[in-house]
C-alpha atoms as a PDB file:
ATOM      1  CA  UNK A   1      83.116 -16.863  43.080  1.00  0.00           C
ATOM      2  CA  UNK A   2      79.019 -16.756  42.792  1.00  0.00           C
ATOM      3  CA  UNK A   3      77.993 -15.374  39.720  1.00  0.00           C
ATOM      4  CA  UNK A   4      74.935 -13.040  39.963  1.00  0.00           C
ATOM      5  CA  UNK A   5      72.281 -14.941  38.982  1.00  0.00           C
ATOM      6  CA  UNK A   6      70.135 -11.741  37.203  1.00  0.00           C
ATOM      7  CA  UNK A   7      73.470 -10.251  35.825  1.00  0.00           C
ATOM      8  CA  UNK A   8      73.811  -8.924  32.502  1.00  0.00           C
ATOM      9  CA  UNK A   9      76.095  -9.485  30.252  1.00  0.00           C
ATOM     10  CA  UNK A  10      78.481  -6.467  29.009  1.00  0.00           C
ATOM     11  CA  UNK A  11      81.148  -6.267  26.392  1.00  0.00           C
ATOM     12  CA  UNK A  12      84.092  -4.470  25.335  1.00  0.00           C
ATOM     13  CA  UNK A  13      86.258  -3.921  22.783  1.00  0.00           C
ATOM     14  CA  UNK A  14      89.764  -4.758  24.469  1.00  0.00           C
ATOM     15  CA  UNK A  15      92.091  -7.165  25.779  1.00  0.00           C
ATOM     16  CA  UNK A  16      92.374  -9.911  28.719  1.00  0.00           C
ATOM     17  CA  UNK A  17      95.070 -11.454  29.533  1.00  0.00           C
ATOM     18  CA  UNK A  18      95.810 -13.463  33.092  1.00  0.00           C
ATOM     19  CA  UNK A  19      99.354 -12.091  33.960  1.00  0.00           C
ATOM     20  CA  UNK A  20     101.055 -13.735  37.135  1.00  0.00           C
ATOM     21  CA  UNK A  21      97.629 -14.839  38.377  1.00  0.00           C
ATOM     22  CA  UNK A  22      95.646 -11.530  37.920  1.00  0.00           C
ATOM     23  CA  UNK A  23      92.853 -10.469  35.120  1.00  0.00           C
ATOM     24  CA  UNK A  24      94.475  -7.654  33.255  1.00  0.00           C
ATOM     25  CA  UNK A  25      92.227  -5.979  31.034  1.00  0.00           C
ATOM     26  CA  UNK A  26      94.180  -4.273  28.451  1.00  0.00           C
ATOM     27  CA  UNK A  27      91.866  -1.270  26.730  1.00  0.00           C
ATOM     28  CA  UNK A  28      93.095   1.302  24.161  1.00  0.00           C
ATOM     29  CA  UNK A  29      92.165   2.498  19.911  1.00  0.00           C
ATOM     30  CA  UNK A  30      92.083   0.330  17.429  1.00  0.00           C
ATOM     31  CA  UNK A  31      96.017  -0.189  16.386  1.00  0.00           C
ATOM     32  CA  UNK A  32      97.109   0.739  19.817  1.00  0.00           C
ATOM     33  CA  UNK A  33      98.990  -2.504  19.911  1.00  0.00           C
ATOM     34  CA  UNK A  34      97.256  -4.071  22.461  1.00  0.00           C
ATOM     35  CA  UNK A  35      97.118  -7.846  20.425  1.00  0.00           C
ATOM     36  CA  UNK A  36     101.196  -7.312  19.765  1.00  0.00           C
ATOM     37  CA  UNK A  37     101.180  -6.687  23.470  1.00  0.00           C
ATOM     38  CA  UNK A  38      99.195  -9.781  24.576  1.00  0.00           C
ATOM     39  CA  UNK A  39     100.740 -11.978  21.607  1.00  0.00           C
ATOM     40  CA  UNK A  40     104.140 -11.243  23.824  1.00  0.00           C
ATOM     41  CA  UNK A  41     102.723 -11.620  26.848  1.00  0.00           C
ATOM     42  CA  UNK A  42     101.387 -15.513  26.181  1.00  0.00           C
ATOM     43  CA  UNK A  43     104.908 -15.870  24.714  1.00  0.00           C
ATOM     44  CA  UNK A  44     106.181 -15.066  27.862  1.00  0.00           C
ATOM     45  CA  UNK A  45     104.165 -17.545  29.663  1.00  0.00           C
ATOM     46  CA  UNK A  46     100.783 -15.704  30.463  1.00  0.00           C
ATOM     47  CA  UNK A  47      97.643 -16.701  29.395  1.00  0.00           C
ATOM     48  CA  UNK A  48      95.142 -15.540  27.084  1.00  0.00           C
ATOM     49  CA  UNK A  49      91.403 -15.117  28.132  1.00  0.00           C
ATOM     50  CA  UNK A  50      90.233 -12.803  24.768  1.00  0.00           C
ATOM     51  CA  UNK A  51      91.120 -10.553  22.357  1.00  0.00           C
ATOM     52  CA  UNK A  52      89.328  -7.698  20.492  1.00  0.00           C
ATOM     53  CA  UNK A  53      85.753  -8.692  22.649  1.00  0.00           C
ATOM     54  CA  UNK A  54      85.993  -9.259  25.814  1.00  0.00           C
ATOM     55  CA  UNK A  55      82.749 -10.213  27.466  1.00  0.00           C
ATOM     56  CA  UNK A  56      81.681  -9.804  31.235  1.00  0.00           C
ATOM     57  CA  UNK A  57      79.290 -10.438  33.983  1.00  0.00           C
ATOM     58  CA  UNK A  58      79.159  -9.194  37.883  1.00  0.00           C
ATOM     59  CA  UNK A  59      80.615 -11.605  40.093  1.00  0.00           C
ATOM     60  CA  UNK A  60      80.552 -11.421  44.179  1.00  0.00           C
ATOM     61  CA  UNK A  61      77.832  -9.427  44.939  1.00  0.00           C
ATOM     62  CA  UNK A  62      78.316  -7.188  41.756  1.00  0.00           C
ATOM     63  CA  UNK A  63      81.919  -6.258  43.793  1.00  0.00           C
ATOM     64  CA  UNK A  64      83.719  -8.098  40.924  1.00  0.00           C
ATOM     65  CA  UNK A  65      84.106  -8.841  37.224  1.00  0.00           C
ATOM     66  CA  UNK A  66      84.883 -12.132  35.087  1.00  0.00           C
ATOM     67  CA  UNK A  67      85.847 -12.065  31.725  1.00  0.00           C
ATOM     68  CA  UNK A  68      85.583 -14.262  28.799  1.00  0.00           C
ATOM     69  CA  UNK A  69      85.488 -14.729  25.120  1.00  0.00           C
ATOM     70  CA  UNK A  70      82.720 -15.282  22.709  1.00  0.00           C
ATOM     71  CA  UNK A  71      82.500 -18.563  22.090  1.00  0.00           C
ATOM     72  CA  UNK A  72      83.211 -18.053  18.561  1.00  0.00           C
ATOM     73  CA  UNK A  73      86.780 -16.605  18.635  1.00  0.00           C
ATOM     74  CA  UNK A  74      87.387 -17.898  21.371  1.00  0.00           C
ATOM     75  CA  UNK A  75      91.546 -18.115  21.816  1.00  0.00           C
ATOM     76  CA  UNK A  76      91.687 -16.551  18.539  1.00  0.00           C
ATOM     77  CA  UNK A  77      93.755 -13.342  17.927  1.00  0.00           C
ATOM     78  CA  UNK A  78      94.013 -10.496  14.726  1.00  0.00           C
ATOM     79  CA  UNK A  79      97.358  -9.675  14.507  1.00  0.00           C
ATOM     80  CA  UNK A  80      98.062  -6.885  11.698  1.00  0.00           C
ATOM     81  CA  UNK A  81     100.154  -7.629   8.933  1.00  0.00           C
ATOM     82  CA  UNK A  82      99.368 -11.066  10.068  1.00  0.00           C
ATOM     83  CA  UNK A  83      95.883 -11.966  10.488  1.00  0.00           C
ATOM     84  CA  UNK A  84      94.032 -14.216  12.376  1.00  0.00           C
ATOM     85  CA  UNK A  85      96.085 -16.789  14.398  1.00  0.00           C
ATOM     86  CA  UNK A  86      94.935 -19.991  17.063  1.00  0.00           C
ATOM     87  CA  UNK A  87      96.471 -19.151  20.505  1.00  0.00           C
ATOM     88  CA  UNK A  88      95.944 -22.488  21.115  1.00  0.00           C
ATOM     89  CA  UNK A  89      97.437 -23.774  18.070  1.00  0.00           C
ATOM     90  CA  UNK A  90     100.458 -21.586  18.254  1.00  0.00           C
ATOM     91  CA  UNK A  91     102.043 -21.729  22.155  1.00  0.00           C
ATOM     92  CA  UNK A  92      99.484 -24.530  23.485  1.00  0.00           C
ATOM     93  CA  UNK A  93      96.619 -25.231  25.198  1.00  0.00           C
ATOM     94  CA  UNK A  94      98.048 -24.207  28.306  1.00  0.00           C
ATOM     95  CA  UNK A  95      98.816 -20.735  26.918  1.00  0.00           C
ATOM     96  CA  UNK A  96      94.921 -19.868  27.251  1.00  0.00           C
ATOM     97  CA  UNK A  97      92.151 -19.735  29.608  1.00  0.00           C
ATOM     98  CA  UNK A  98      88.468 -19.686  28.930  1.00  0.00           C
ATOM     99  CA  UNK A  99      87.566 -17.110  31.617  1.00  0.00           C
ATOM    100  CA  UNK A 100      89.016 -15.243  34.671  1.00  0.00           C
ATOM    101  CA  UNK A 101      88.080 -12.329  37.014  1.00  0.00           C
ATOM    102  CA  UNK A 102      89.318  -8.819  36.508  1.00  0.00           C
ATOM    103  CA  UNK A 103      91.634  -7.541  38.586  1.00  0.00           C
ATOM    104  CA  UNK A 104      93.312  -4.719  36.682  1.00  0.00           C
ATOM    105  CA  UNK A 105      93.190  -2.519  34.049  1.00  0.00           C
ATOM    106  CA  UNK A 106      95.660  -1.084  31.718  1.00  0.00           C
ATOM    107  CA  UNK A 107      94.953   1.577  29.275  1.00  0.00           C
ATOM    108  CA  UNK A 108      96.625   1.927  26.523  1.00  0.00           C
ATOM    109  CA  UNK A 109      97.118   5.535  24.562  1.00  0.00           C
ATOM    110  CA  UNK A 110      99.470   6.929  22.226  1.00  0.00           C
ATOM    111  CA  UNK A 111     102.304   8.692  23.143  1.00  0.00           C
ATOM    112  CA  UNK A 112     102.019  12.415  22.315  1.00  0.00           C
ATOM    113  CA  UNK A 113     104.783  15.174  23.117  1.00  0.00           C
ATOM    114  CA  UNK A 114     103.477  17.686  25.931  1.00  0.00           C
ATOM    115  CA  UNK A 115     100.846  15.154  27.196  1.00  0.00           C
ATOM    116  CA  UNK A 116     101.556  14.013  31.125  1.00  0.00           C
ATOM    117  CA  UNK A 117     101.790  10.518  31.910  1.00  0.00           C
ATOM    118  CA  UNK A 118     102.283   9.343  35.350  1.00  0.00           C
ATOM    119  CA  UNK A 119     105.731  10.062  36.858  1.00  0.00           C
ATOM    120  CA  UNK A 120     105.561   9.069  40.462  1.00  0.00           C
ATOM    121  CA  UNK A 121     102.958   6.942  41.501  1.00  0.00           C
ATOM    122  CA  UNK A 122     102.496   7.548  45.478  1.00  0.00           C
ATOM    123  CA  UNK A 123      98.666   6.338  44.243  1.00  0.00           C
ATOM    124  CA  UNK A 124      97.290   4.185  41.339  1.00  0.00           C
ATOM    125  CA  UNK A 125      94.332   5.325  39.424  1.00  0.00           C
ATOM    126  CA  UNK A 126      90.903   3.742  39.598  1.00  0.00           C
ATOM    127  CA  UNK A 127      88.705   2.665  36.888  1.00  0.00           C
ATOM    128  CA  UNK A 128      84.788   1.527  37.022  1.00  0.00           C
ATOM    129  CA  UNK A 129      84.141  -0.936  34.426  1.00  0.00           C
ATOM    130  CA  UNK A 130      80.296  -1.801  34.393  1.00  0.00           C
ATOM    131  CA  UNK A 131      79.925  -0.681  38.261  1.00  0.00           C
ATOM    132  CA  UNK A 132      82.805  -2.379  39.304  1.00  0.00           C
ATOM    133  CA  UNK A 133      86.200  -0.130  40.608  1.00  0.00           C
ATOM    134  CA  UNK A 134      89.349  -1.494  39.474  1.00  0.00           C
ATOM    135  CA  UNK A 135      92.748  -0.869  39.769  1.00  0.00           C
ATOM    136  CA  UNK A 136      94.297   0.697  37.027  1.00  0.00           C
ATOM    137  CA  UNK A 137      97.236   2.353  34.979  1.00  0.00           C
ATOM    138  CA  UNK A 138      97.972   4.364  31.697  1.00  0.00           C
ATOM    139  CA  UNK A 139     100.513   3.679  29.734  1.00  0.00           C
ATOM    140  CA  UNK A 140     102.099   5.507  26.721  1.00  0.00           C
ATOM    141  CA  UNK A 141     103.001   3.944  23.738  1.00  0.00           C
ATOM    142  CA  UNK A 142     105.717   4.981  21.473  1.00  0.00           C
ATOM    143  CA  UNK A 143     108.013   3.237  19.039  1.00  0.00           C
ATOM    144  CA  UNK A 144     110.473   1.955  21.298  1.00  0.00           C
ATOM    145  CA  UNK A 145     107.980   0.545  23.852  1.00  0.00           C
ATOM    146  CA  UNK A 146     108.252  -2.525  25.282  1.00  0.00           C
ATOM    147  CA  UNK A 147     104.387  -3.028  26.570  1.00  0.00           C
ATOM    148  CA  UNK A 148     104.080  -6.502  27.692  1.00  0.00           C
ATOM    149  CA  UNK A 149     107.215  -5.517  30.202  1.00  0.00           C
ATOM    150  CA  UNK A 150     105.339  -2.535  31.338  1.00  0.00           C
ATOM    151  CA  UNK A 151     102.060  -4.595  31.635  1.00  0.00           C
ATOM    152  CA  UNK A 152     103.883  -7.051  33.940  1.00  0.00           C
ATOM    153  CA  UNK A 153     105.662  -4.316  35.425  1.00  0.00           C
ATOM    154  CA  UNK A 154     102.105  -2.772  37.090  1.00  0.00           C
ATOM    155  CA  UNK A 155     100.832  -5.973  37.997  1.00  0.00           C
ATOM    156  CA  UNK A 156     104.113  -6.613  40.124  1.00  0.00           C
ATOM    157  CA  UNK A 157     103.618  -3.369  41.418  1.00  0.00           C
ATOM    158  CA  UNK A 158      99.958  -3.584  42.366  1.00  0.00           C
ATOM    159  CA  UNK A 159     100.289  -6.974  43.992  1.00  0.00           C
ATOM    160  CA  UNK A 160     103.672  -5.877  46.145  1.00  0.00           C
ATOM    161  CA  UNK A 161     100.875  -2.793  46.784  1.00  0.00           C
ATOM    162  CA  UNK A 162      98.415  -4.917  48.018  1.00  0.00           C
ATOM    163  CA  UNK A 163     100.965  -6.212  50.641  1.00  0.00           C
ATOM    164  CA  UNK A 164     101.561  -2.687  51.703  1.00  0.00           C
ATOM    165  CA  UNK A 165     104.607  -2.404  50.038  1.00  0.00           C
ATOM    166  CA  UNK A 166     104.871   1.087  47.854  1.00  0.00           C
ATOM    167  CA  UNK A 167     108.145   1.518  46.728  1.00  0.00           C
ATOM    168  CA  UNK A 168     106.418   5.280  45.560  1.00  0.00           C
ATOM    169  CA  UNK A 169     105.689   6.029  48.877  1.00  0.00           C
ATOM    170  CA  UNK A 170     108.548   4.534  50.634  1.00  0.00           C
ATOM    171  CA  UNK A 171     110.715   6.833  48.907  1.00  0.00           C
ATOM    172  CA  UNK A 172     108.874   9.810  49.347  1.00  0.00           C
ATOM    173  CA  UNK A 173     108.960   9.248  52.435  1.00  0.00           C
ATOM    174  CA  UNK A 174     112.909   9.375  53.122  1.00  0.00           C
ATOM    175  CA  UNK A 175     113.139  12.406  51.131  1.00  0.00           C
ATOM    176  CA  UNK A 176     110.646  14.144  53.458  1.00  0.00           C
ATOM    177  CA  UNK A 177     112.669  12.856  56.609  1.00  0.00           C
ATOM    178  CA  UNK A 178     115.913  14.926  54.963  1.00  0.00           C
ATOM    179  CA  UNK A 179     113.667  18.235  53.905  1.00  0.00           C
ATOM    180  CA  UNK A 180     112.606  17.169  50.574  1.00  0.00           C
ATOM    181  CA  UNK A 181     109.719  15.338  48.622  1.00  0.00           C
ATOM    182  CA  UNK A 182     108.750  13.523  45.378  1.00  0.00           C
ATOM    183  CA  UNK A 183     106.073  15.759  44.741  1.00  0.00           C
ATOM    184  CA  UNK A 184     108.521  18.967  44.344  1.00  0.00           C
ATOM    185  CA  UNK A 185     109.174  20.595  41.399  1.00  0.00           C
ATOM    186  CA  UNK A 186     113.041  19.703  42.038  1.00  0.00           C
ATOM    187  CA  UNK A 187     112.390  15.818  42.902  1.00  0.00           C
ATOM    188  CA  UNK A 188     110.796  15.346  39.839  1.00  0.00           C
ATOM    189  CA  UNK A 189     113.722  16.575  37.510  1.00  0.00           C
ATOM    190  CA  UNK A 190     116.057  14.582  39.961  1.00  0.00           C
ATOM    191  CA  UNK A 191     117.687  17.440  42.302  1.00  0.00           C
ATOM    192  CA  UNK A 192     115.723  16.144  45.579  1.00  0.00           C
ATOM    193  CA  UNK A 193     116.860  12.705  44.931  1.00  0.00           C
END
């Protein structure tokens, strides 16, 4: 990976998290939940790159991103009700990572009543991050959400997508070989399926 040389440094207020091998970068408000979310993801076995700032410079001819945490809380996380806890200290130096590139984002936002969320997903949203387009989702977050799952949920998705396997699209698909389609008013409430 050749870091641009003349690159400058950005940062963010957000998440990132290495989650089966990929740089998820986990944005949403302050109280979100993103840290809950990333505390259960490292307990899960994925690894921690930074939390609250996450810093970045082009990679790759400016086609890619790597992430990493100031140096000063570094592995470090803010968990409400909690406060400030060692990564490191807590689930073990394996458990964190001083940098990775960015492969993905997820965006976190509050669950509101009457406010669309995805429901199909032939296609995944993109998101440019200091020039560079990533691969991204949105997910809603009520009370009974379990994040992390959802967060390792996309990436599973996204890398079986990057095989050519859309499970979306595969589906859609057979319904339009028997007359229907996902994108129906019908489908959707379940009476093309």
């Amino acid at each position: 990976m050749g870091v641009h040389p003349t690159s400058p440094e950005h940062q963010l207020h957000g998440s990132l998290v290495e989650v089966l091998g990929v740089g998820v970068l986990i944005l949403g408000p302050s109280g979100v939940g993103k840290s809950e979310c990333v505390i259960e993801l490292v307990r899960r076995g994925q690894r921690l790159v930074a939390d609250d700032v996450v810093r970045f410079r082009q990679v790759d001819e400016g086609r890619g991103l790597l992430g990493w945490s100031p140096e000063h809380i570094r592995h470090f996380i803010e968990v409400r009700g909690l406060g400030l806890m060692s990564v490191s200290d807590l689930f073990g130096s394996e458990a964190t990572l001083d940098e990775c590139k960015v492969g993905f984002v997820v965006r976190l936002e509050e669950w509101e009543s009457g406010v669309e969320f995805e429901r199909i997903g032939l296609d995944r949203l993109r998101e440019t991050i200091f020039g560079v387009e990533l691969p991204a989702v949105v997910l809603p977050v009520h009370a009974a959400s379990n994040i992390a799952t959802l967060v390792e949920l996309a990436v599973r998705d996204w890398q079986l997508r990057e095989r050519g396997i859309n499970a979306a699209r595969r589906l859609d698909e057979r319904l339009r070989s028997v007359g229907g389609m996902l994108g129906s008013p019908g489908a959707i409430d379940g009476e093309g399926i």
